[in-house]
N, C-alpha and C. Protein backbone atom coordinates (compact mmCIF):
# COMPACT_ATOMS: atom_id res chain seq x y z
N UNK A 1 -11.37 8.08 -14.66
CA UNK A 1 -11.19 9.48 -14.84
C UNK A 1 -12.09 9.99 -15.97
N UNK A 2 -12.07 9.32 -16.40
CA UNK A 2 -12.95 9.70 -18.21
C UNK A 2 -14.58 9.90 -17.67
N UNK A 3 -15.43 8.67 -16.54
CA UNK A 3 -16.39 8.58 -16.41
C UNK A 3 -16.65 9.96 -15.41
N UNK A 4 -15.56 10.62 -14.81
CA UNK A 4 -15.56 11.44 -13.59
C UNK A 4 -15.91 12.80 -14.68
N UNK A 5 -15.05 13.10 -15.86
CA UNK A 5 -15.51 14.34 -16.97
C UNK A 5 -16.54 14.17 -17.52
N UNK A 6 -17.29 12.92 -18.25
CA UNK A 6 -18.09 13.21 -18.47
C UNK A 6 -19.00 13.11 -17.85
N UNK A 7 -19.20 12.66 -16.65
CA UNK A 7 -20.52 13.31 -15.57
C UNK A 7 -20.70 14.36 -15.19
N UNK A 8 -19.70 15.60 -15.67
CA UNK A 8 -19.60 16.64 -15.42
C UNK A 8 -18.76 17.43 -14.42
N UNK A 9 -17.47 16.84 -14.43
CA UNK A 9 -16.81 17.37 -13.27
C UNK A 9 -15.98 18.44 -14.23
N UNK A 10 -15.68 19.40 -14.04
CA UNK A 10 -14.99 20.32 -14.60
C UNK A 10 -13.37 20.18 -14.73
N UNK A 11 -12.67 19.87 -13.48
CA UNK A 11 -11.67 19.63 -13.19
C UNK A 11 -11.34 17.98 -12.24
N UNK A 12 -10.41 17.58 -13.08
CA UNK A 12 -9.97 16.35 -12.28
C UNK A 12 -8.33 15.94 -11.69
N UNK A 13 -7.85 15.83 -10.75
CA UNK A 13 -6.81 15.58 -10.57
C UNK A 13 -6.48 14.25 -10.03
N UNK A 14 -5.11 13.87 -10.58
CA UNK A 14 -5.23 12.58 -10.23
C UNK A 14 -3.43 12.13 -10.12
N UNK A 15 -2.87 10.84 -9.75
CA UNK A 15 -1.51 10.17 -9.39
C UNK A 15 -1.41 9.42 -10.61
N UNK A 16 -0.48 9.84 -11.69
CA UNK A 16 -0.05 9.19 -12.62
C UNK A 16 -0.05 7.89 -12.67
N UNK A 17 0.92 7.93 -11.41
CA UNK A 17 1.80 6.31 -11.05
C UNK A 17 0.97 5.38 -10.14
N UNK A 18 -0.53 5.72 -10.00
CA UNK A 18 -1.23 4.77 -9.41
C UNK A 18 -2.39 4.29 -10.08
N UNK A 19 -2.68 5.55 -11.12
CA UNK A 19 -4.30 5.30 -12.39
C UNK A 19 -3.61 4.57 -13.64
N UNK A 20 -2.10 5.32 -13.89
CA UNK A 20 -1.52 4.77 -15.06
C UNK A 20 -0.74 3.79 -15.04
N UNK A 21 0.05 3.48 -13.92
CA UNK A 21 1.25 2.92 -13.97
C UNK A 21 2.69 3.30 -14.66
N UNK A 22 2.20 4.98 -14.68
CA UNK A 22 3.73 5.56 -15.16
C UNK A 22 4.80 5.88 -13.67
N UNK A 23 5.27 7.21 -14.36
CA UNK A 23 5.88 8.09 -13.71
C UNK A 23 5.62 8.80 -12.40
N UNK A 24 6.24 8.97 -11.12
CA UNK A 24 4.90 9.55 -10.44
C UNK A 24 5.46 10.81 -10.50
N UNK A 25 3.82 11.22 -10.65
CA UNK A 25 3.27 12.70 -11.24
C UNK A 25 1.81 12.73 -10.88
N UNK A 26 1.71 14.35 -10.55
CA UNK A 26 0.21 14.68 -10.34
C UNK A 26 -0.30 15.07 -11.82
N UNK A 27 -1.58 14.44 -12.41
CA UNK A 27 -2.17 15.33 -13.31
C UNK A 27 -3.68 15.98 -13.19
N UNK A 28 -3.34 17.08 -14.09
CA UNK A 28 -5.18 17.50 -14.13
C UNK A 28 -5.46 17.56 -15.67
N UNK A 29 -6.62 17.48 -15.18
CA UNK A 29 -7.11 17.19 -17.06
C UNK A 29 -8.63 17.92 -16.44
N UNK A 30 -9.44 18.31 -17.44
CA UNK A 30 -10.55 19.10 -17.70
C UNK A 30 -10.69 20.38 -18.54
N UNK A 31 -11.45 21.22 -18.21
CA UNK A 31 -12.27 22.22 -18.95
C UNK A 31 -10.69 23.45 -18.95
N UNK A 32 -10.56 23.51 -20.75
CA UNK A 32 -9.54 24.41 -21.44
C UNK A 32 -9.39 25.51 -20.70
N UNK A 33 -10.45 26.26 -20.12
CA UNK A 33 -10.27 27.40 -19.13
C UNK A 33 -10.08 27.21 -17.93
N UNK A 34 -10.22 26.35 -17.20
CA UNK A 34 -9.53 25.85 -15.74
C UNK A 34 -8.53 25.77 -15.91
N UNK A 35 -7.91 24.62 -16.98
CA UNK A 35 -6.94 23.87 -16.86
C UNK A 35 -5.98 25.55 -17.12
N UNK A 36 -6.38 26.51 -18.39
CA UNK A 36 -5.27 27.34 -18.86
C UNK A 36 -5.23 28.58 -17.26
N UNK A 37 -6.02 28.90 -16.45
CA UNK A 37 -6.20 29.55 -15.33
C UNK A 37 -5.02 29.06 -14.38
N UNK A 38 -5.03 28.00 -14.08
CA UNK A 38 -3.98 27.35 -13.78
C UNK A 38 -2.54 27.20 -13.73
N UNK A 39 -2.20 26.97 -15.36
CA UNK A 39 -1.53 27.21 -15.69
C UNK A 39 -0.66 28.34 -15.70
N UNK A 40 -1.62 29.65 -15.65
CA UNK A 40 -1.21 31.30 -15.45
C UNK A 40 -0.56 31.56 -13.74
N UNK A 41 -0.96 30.69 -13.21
CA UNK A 41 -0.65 30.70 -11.44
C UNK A 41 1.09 30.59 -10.96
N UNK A 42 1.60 31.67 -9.96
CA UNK A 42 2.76 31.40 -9.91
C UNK A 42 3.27 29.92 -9.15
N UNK A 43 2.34 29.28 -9.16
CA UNK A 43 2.95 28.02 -7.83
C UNK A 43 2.82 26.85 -9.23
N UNK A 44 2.80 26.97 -10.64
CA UNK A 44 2.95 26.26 -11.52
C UNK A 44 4.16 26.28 -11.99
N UNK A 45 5.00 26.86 -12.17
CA UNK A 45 6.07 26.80 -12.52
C UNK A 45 7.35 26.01 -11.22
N UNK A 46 6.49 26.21 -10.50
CA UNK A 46 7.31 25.26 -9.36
C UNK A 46 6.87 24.10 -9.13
N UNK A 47 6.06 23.63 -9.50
CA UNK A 47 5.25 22.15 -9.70
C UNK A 47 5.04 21.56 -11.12
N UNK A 48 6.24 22.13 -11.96
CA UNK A 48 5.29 21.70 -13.06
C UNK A 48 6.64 20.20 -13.14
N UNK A 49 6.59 19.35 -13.67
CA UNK A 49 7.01 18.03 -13.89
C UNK A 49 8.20 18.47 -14.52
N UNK A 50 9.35 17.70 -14.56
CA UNK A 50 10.63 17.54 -15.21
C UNK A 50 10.31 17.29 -16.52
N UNK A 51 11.30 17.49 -17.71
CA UNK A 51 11.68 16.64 -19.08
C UNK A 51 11.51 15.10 -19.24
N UNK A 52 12.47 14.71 -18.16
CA UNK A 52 12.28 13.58 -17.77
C UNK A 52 11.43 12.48 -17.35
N UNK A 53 10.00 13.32 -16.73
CA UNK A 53 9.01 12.85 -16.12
C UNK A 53 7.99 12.71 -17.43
N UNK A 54 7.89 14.16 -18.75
CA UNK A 54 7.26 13.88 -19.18
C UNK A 54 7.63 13.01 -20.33
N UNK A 55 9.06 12.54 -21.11
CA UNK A 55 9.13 11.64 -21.31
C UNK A 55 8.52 10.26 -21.19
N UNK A 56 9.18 9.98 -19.75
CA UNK A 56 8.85 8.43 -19.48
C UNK A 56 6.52 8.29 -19.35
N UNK A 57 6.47 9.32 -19.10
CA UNK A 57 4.62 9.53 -19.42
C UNK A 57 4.49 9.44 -20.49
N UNK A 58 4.84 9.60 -21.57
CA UNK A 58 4.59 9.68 -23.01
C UNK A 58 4.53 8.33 -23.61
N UNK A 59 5.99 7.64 -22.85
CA UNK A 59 6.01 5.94 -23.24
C UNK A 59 4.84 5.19 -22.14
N UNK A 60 4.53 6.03 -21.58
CA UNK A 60 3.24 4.89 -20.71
C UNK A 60 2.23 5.10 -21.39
N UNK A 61 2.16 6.77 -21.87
CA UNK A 61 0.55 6.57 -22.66
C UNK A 61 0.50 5.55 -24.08
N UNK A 62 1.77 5.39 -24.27
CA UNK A 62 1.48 5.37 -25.82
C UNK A 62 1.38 3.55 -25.80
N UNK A 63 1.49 3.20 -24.40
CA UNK A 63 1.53 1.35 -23.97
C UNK A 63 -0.25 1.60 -24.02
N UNK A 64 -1.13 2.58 -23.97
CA UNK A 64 -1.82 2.24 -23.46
C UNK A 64 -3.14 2.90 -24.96
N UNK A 65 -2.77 2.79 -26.24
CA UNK A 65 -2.76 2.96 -27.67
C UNK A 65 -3.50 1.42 -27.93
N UNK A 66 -2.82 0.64 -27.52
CA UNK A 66 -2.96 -0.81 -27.76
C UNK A 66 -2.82 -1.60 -26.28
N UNK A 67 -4.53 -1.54 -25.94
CA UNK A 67 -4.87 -2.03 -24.82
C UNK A 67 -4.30 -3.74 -24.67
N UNK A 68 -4.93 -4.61 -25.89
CA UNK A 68 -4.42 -6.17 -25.95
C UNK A 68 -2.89 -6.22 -25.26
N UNK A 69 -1.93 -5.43 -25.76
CA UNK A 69 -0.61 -5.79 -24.89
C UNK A 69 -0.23 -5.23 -24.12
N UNK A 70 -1.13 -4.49 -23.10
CA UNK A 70 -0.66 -3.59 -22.16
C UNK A 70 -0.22 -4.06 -20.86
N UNK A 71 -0.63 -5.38 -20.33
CA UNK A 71 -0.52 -6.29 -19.35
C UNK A 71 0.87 -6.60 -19.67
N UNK A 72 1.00 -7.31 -20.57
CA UNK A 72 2.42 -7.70 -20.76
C UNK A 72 3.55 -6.46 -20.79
N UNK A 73 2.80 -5.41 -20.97
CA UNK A 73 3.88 -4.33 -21.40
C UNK A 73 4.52 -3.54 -20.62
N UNK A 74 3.49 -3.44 -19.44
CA UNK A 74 3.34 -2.16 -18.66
C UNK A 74 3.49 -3.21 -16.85
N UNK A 75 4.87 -3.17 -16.93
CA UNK A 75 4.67 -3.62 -15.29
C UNK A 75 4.31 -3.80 -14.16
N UNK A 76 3.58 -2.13 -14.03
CA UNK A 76 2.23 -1.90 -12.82
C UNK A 76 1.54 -2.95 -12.87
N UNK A 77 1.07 -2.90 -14.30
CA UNK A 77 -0.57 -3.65 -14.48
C UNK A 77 -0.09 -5.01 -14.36
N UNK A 78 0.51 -5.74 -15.14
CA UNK A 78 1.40 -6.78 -14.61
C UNK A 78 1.42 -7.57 -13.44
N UNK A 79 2.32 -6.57 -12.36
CA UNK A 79 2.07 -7.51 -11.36
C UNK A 79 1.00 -7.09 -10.54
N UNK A 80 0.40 -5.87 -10.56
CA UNK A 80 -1.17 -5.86 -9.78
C UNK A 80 -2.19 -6.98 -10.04
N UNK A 81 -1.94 -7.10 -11.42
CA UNK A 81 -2.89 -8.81 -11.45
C UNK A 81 -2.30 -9.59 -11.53
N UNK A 82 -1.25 -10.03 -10.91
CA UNK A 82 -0.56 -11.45 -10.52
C UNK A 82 -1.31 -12.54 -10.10
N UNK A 83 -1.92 -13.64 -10.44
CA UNK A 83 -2.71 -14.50 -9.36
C UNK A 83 -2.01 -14.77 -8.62
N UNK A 84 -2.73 -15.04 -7.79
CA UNK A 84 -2.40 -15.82 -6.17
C UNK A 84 -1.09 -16.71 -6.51
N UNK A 85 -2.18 -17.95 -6.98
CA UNK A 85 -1.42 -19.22 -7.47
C UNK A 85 0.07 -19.09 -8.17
N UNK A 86 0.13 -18.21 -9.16
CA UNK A 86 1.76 -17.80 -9.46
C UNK A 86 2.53 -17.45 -8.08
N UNK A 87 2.01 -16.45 -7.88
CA UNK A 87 3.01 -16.32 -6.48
C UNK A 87 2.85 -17.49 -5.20
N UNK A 88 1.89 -18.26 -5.22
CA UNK A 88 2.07 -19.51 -4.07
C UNK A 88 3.75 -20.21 -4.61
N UNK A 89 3.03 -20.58 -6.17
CA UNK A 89 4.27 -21.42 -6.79
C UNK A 89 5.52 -21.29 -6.56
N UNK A 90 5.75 -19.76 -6.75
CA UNK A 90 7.00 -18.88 -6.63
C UNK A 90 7.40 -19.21 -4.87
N UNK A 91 7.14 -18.82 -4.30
CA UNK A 91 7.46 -18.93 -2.71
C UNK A 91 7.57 -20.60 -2.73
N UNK A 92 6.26 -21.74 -2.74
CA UNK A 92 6.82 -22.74 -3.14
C UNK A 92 7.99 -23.32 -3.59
N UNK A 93 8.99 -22.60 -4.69
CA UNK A 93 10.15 -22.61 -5.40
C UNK A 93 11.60 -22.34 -4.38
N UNK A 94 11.02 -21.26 -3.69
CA UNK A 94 12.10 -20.38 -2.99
C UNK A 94 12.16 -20.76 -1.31
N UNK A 95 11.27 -21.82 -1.39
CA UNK A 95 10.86 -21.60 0.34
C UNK A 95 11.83 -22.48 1.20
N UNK A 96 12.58 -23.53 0.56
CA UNK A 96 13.52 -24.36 0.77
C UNK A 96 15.07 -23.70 0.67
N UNK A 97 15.12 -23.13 -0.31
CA UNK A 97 16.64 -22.42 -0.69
C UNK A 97 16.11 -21.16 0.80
N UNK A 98 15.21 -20.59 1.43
CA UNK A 98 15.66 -19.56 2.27
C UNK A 98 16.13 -20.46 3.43
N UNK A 99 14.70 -21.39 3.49
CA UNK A 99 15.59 -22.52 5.50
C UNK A 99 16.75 -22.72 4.84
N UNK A 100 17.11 -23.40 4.25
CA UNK A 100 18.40 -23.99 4.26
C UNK A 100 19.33 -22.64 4.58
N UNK A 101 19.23 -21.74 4.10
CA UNK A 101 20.42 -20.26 4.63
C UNK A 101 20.03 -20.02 5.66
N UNK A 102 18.86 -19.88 6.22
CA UNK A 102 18.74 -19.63 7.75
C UNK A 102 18.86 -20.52 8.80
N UNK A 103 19.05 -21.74 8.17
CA UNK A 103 18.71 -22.55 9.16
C UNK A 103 17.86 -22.97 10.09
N UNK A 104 17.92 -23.93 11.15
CA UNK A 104 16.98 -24.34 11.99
C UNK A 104 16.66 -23.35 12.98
N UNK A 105 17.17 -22.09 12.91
CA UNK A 105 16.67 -21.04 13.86
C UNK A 105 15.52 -20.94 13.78
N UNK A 106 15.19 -20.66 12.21
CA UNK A 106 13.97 -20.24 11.74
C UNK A 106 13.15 -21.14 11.12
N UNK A 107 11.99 -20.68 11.02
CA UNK A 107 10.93 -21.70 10.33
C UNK A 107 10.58 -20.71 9.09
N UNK A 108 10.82 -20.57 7.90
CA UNK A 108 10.04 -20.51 6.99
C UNK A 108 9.06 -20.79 6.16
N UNK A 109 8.10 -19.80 6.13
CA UNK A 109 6.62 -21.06 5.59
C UNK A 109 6.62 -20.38 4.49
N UNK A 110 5.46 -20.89 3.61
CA UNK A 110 4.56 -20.33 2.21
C UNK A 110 3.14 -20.05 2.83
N UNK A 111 2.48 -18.72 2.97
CA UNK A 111 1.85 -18.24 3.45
C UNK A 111 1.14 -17.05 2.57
N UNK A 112 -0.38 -17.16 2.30
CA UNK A 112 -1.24 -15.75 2.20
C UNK A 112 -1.15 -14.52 2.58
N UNK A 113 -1.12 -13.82 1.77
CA UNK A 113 -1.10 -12.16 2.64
C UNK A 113 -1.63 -11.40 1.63
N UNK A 114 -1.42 -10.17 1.71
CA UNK A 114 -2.11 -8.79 1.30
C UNK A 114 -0.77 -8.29 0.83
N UNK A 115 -1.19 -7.72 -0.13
CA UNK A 115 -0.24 -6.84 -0.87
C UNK A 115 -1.07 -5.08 -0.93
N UNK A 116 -0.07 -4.54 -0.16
CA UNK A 116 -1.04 -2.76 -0.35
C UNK A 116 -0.85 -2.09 -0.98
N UNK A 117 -1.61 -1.31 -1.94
CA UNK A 117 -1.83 -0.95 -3.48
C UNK A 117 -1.02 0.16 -3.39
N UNK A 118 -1.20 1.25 -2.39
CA UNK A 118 -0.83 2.48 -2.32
C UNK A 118 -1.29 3.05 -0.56
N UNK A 119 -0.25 4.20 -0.82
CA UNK A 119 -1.58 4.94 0.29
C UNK A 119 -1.39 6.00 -0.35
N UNK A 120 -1.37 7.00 -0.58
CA UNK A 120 -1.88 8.30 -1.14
C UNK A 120 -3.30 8.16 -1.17
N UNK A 121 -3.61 7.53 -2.53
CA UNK A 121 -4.88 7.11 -3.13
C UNK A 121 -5.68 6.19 -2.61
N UNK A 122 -4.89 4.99 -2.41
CA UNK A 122 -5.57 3.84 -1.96
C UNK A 122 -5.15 3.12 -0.01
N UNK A 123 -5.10 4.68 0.11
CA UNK A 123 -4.12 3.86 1.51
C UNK A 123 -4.51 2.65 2.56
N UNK A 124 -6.06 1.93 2.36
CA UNK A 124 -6.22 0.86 2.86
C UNK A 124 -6.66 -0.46 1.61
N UNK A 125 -6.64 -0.15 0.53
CA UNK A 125 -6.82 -1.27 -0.39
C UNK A 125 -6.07 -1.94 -0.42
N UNK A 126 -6.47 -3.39 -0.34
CA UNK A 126 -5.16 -4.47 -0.67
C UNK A 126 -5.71 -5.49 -1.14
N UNK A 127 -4.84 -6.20 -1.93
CA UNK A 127 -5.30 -7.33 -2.85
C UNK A 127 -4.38 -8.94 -2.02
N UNK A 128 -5.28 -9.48 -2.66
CA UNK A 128 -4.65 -10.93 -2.00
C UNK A 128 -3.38 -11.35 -2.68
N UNK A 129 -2.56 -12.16 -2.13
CA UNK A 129 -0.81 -12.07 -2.10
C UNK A 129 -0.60 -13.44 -1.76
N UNK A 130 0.72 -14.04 -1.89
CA UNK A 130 1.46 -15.21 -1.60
C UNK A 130 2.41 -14.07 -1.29
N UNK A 131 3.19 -15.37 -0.18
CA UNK A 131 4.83 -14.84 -0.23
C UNK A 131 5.41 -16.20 0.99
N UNK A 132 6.67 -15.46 1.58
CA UNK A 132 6.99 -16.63 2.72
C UNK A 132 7.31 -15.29 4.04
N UNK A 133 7.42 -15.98 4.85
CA UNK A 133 7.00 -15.66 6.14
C UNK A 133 8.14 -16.46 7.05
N UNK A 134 9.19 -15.57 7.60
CA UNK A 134 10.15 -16.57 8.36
C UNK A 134 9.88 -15.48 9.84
N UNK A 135 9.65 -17.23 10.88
CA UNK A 135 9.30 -16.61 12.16
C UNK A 135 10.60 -17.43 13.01
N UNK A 136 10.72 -17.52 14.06
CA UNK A 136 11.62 -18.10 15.42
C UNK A 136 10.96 -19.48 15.65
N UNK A 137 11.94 -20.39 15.27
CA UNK A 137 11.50 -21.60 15.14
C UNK A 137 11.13 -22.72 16.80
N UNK A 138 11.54 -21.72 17.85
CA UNK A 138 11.31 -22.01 19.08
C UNK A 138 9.65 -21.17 19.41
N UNK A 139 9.35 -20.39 18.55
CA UNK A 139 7.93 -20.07 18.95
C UNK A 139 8.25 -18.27 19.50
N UNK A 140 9.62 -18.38 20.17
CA UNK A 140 9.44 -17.31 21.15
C UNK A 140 9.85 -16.18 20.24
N UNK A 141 10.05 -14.70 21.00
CA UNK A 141 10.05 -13.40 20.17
C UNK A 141 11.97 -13.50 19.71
N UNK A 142 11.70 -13.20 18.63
CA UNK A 142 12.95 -13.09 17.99
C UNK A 142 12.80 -11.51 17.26
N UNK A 143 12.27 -10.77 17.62
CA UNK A 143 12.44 -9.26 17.26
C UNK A 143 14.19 -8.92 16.87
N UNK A 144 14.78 -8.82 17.32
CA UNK A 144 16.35 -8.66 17.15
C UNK A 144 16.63 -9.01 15.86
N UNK A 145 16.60 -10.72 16.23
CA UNK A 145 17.11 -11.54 15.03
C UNK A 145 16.36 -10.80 13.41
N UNK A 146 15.33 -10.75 13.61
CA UNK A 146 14.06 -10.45 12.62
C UNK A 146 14.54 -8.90 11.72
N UNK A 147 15.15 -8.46 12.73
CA UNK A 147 15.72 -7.03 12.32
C UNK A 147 16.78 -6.82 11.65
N UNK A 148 17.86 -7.97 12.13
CA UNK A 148 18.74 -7.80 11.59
C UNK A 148 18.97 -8.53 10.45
N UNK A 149 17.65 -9.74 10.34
CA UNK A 149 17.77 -10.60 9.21
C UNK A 149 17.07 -9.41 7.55
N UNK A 150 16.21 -8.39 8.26
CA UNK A 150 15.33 -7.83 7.10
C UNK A 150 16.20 -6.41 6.65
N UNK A 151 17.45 -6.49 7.71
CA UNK A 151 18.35 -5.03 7.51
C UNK A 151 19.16 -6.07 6.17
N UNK A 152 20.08 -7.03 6.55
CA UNK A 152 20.14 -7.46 5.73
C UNK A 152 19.72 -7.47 4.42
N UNK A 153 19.22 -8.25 4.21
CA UNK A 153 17.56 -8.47 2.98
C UNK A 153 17.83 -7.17 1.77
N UNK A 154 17.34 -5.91 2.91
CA UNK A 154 17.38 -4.29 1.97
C UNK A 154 18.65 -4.18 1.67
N UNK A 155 20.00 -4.87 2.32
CA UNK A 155 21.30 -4.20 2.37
C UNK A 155 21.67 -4.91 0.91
N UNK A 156 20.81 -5.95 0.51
CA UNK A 156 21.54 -6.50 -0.64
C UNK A 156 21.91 -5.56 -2.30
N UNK A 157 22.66 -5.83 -3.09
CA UNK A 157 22.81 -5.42 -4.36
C UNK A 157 21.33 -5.13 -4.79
N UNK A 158 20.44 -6.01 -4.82
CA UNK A 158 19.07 -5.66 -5.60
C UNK A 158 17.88 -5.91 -3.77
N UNK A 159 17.96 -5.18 -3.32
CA UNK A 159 17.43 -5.05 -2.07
C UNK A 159 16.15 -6.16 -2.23
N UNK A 160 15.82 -6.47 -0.95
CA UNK A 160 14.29 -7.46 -0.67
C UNK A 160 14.06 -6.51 0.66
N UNK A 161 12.61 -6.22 0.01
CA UNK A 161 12.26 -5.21 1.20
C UNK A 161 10.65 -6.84 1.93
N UNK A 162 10.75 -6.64 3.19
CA UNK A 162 10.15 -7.20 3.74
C UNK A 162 9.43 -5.93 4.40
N UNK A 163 8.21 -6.68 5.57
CA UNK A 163 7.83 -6.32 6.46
C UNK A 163 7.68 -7.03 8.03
N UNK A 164 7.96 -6.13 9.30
CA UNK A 164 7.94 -7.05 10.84
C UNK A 164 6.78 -6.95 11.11
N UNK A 165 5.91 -8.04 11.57
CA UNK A 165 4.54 -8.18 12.25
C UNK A 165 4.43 -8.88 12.68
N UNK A 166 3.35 -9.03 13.85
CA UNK A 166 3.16 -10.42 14.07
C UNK A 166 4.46 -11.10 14.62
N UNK A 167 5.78 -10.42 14.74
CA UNK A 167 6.77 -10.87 15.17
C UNK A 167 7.22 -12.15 14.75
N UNK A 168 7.09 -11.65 12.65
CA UNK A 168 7.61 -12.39 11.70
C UNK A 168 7.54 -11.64 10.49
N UNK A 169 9.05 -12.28 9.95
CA UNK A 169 9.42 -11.42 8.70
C UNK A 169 8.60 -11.50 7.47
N UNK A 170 7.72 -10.55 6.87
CA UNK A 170 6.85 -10.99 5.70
C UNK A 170 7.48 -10.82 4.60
N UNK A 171 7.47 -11.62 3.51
CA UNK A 171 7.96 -11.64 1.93
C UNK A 171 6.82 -11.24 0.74
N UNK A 172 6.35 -10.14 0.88
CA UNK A 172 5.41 -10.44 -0.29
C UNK A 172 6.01 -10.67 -1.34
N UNK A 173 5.73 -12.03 -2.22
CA UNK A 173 6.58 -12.04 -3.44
C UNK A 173 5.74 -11.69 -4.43
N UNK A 174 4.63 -10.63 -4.53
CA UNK A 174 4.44 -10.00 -5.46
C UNK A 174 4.50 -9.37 -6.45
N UNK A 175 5.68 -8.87 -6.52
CA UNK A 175 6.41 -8.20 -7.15
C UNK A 175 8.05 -9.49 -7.60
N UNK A 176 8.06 -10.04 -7.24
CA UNK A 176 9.25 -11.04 -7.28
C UNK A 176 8.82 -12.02 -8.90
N UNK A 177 9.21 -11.56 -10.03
CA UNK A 177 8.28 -12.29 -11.15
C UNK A 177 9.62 -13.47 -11.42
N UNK A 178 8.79 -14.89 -12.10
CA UNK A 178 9.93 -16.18 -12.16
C UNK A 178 11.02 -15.85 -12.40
N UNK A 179 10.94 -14.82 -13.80
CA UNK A 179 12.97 -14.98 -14.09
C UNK A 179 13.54 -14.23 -13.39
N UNK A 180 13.21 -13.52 -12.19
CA UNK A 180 14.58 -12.82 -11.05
C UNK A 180 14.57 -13.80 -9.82
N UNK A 181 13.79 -15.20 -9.74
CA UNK A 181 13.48 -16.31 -8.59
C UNK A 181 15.14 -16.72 -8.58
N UNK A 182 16.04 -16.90 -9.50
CA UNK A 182 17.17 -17.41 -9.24
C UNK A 182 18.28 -16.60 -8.98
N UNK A 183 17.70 -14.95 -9.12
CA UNK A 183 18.92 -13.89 -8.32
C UNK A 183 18.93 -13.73 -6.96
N UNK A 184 17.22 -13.82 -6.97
CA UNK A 184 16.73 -13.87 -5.90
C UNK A 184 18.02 -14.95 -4.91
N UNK A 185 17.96 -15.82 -5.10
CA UNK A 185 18.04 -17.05 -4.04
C UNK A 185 19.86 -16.71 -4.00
N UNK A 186 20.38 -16.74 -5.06
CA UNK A 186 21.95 -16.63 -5.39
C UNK A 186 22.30 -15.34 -4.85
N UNK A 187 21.97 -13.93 -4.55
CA UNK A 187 22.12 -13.00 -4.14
C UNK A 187 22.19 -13.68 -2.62
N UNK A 188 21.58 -14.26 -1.96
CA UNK A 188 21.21 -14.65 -0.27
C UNK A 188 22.58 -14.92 -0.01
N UNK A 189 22.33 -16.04 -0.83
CA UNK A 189 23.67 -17.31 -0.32
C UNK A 189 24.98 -16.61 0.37
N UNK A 190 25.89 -16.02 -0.26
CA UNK A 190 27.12 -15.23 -0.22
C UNK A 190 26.87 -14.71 1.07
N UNK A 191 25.66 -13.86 1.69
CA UNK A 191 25.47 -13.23 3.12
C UNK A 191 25.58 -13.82 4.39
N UNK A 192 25.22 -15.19 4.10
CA UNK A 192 25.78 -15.56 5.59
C UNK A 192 24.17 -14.96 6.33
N UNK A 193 23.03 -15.14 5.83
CA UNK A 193 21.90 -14.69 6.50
C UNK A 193 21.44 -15.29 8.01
N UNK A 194 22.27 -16.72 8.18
CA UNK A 194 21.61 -17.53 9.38
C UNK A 194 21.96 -16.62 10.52
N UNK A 195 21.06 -17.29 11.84
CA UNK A 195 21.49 -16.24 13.16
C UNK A 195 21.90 -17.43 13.89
C-alpha cells in the first residue's frame, strides 16, 4: 500500500483483514483532500466502522510498531506462514486418533493441499497446505456418509470446518496450531463420528 502512494496514486483502498490481519474493515488512506471529500459524503456515515472495529484496529496496528514480534503476535501472519512440514507433522499426530473414530469405513490419509487466502482480494491465491483427507474405504461414492460426517465436524463445540471434493472430506489443518491438536481429537471422540 505504501509503494501504491508513493508512486503516485492519490487514493487507495484496501481489506483490513487481508493486508493487516486485523478487523475486517474497508480502508482508504491518501491525499488530505480526497480522503476529507469523502468523508463530507452522505453514504459515510453509513459505512463508517463501529467503536468496536476501530478498537480491535488500533491493537493490530500497534502489533505492527515492532515488526521482530509480529509473527508470533499477530495470528493472520502466523498461520499464513505455517510450513508445510508443521502441518504434515500435525495431521501425522491426528491421523490415527480420526480412523480409529471412523473406523474401517473410511480411509484416512495425510495428504497435500492448498489452503485459499481469500476471495475478495485474493480469490484464486493459494498457498501450499498439509491436512488429512478421509475418503470411502471401498473406493466407491460415499457422498451421504461424507455429508453427514462434515455436518457433524461444524456441529461441534469448537466447529472443524472441512471441505467435499473429489468425493472426499478435506482437513486443511492450517489453521489447527499444536496446542488445540488434543481438543481437537477429544472433542471427536464423545460424537460417535463412525458410519
Amino acid at each position: 500500500m505504501r509503494e501504491t502512494i508513493e508512486a503516485g496514486a492519490q487514493l487507495v483502498t484496501f481489506s483490513d483483514d487481508k493486508l493487516l490481519g486485523g478487523p475486517q474493515a474497508g480502508l482508504i488512506v491518501g491525499s488530505k483532500e480526497l480522503v476529507a471529500k469523502i468523508k463530507k459524503h452522505p453514504l459515510k456515515r453509513a459505512l463508517r466502522v463501529g467503536k468496536l472495529t476501530l478498537a480491535a484496529l488500533e491493537a493490530v496496528l500497534r502489533l505492527y510498531r515492532t515488526p521482530e514480534t509480529l509473527q508470533t503476535r499477530l495470528t493472520t501472519l502466523r498461520l499464513l506462514t505455517r510450513p508445510a512440514d508443521v502441518m504434515r507433522a500435525s495431521a501425522e499426530r491426528i491421523q490415527s486418533a480420526l480412523q480409529r473414530l471412523l473406523g474401517s469405513t473410511f480411509d484416512v490419509t495425510s495428504e497435500p493441499m492448498f489452503s485459499q487466502i481469500g476471495s475478495g482480494a485474493l480469490p484464486v491465491d493459494v498457498l501450499p497446505s498439509y491436512g488429512l483427507v478421509i475418503r470411502s474405504a471401498n473406493g466407491k461414492c460415499a457422498g451421504a456418509q461424507l455429508n453427514r460426517i462434515e455436518k457433524k465436524l461444524r456441529d461441534l463445540p469448537r466447529p472443524v470446518v472441512g471441505r467435499i471434493a473429489d468425493n472426499a472430506l478435506w482437513l486443511d489443518l492450517r489453521c489447527l496450531e499444536e496446542a488445540d491438536e488434543v481438543l481437537f481429537i477429544a472433542q471427536l471422540q464423545p460424537q460417535g463420528h463412525g458410519e
